[in-house]
PDB file of N, CA and C in Angstrom:
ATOM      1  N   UNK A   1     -70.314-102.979  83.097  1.00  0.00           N
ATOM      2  CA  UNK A   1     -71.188-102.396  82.097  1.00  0.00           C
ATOM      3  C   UNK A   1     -70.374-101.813  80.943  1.00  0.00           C
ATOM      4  N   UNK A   2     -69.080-101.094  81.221  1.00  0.00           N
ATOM      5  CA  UNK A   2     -68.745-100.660  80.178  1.00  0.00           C
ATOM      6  C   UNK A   2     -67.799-101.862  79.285  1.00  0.00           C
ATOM      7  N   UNK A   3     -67.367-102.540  79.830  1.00  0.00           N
ATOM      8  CA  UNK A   3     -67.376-103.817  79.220  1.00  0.00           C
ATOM      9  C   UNK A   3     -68.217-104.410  77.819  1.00  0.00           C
ATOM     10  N   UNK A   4     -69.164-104.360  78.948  1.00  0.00           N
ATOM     11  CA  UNK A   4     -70.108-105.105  77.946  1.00  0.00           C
ATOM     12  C   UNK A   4     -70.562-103.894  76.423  1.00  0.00           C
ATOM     13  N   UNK A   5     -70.692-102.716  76.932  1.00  0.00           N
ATOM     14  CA  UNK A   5     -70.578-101.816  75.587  1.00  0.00           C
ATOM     15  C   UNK A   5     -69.782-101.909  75.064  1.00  0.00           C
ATOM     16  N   UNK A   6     -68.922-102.137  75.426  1.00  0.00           N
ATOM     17  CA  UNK A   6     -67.414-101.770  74.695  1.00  0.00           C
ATOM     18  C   UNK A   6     -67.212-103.445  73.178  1.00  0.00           C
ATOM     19  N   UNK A   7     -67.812-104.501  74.353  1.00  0.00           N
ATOM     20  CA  UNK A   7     -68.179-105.828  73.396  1.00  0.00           C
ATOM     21  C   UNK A   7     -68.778-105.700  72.083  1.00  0.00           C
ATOM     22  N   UNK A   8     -69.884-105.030  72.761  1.00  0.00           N
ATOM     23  CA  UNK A   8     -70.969-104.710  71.870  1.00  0.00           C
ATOM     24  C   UNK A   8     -71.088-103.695  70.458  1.00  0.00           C
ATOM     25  N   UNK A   9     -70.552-102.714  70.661  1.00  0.00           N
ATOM     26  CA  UNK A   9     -69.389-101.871  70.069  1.00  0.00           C
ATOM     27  C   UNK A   9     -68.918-102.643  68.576  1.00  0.00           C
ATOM     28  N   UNK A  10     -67.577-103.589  69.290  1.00  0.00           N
ATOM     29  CA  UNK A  10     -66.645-104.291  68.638  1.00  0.00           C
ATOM     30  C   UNK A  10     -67.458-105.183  68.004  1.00  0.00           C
ATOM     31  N   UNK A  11     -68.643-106.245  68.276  1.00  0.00           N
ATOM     32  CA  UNK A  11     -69.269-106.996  67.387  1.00  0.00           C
ATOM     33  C   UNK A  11     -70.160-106.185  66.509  1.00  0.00           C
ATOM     34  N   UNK A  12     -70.478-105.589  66.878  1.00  0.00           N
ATOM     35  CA  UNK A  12     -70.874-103.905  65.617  1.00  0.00           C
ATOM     36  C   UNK A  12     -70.248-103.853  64.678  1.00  0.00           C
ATOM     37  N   UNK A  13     -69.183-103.511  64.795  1.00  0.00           N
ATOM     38  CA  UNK A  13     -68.263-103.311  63.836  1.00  0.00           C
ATOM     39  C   UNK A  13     -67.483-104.447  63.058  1.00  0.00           C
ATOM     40  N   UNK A  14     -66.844-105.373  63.797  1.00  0.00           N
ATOM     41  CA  UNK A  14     -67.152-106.916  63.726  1.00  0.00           C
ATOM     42  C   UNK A  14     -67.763-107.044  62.458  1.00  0.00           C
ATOM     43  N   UNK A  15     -69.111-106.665  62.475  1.00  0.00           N
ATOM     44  CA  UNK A  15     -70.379-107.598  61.505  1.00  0.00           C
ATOM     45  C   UNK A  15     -70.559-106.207  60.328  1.00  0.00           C
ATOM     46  N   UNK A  16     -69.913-105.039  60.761  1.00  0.00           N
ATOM     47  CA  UNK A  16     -70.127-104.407  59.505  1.00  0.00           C
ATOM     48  C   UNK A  16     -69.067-104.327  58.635  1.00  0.00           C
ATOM     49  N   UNK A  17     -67.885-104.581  59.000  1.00  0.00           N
ATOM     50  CA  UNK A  17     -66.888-104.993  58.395  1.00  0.00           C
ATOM     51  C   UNK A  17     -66.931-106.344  57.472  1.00  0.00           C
ATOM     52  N   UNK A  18     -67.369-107.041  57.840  1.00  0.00           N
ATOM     53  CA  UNK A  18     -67.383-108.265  57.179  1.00  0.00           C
ATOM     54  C   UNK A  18     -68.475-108.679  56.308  1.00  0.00           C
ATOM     55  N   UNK A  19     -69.546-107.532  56.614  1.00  0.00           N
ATOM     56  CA  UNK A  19     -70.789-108.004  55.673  1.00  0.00           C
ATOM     57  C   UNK A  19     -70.268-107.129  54.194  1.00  0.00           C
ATOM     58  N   UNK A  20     -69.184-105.752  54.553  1.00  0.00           N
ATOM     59  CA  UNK A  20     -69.100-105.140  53.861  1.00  0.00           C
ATOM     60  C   UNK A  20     -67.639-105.555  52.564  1.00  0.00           C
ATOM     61  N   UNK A  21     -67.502-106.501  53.332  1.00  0.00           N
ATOM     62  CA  UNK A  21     -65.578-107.079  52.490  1.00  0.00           C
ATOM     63  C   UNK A  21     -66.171-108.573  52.034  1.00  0.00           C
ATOM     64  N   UNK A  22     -67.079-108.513  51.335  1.00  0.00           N
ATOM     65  CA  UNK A  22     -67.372-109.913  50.749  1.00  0.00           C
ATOM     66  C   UNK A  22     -66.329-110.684  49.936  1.00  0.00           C
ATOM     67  N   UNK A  23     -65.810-110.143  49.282  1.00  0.00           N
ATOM     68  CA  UNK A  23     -65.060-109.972  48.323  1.00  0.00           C
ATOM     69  C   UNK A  23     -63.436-109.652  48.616  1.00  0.00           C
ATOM     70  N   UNK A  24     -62.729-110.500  47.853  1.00  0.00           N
ATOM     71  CA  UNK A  24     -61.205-109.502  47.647  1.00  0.00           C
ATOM     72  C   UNK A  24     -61.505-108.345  47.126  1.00  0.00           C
ATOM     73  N   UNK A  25     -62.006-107.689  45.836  1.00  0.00           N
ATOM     74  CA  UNK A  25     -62.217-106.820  45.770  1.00  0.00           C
ATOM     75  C   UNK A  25     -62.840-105.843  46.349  1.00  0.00           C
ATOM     76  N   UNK A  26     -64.057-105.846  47.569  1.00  0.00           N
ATOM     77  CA  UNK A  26     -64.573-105.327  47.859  1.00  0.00           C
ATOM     78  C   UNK A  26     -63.636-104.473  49.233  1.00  0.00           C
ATOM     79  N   UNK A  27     -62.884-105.669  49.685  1.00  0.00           N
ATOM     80  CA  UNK A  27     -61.657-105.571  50.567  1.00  0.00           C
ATOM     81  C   UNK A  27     -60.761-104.530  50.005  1.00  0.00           C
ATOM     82  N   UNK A  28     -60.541-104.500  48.891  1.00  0.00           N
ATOM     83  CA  UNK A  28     -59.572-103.956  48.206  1.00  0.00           C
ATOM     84  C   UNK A  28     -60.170-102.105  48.190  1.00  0.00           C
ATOM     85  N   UNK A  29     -60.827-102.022  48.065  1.00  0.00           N
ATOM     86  CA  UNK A  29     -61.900-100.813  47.722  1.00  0.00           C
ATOM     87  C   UNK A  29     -61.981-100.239  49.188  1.00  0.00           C
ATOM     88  N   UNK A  30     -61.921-101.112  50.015  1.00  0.00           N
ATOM     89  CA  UNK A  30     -62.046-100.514  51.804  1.00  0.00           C
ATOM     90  C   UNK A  30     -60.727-100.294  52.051  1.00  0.00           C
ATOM     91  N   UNK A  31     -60.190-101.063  51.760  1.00  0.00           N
ATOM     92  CA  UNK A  31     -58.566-100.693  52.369  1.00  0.00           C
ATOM     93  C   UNK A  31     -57.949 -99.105  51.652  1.00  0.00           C
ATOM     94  N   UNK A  32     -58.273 -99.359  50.037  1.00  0.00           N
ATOM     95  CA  UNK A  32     -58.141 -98.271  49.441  1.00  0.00           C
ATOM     96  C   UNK A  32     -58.658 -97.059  50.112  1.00  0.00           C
ATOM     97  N   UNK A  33     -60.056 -97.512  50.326  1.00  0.00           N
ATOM     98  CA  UNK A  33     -60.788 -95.953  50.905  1.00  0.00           C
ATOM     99  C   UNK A  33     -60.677 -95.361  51.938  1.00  0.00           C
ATOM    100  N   UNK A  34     -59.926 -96.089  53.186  1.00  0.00           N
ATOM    101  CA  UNK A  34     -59.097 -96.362  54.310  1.00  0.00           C
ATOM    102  C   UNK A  34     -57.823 -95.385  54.417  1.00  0.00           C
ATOM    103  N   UNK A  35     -57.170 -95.726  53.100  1.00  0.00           N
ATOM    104  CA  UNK A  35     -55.598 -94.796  52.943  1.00  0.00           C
ATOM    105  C   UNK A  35     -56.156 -93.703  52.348  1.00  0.00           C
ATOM    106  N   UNK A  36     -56.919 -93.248  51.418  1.00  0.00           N
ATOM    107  CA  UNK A  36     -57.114 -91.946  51.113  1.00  0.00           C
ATOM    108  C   UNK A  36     -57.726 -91.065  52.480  1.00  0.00           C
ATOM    109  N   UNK A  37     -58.210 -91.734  53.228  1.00  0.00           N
ATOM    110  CA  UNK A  37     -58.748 -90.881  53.852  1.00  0.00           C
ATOM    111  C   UNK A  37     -57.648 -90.391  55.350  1.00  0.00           C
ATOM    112  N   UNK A  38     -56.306 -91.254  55.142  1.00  0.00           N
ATOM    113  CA  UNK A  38     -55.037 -91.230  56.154  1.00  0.00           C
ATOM    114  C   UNK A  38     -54.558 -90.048  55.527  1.00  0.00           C
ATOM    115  N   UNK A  39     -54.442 -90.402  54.230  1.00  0.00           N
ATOM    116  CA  UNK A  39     -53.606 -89.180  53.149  1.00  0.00           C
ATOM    117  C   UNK A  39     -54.282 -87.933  53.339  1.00  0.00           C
ATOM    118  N   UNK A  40     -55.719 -87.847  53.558  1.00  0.00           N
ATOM    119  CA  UNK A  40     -56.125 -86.693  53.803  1.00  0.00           C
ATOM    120  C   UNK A  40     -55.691 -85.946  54.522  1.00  0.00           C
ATOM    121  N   UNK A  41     -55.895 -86.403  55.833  1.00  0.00           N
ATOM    122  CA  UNK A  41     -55.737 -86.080  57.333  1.00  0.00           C
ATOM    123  C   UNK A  41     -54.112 -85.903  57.257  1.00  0.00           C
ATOM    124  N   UNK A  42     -53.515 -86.599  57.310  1.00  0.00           N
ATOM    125  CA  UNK A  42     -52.110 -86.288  56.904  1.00  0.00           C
ATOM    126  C   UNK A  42     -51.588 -85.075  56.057  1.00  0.00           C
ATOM    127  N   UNK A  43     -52.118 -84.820  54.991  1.00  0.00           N
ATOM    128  CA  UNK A  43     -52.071 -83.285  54.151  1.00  0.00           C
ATOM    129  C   UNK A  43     -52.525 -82.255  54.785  1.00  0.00           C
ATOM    130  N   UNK A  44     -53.617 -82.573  55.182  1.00  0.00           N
ATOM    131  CA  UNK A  44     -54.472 -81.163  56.332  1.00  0.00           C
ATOM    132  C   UNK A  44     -53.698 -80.846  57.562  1.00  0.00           C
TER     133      UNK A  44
END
């Protein structure tokens, strides 16, 4: 069972990742928004 959540989970994310990076640019804008938010956590 936890398997199968754990699948389920990952194709979640899977499909929101990819509906959301249409684009090089759009890719570009996630990755970006990705490191600011490392840099944050990292400063704090």
């Amino acid at each position: 069972m936890k398997r199968f959540v754990a699948l389920l989970l990952l194709a979640a994310f899977s499909v929101a990742t990819l509906t959301a990076c249409n684009t090089m640019e759009g890719l570009g804008k996630d990755v970006k928004k990705l490191g600011q938010k490392v840099e944050d956590k990292a400063s704090s």
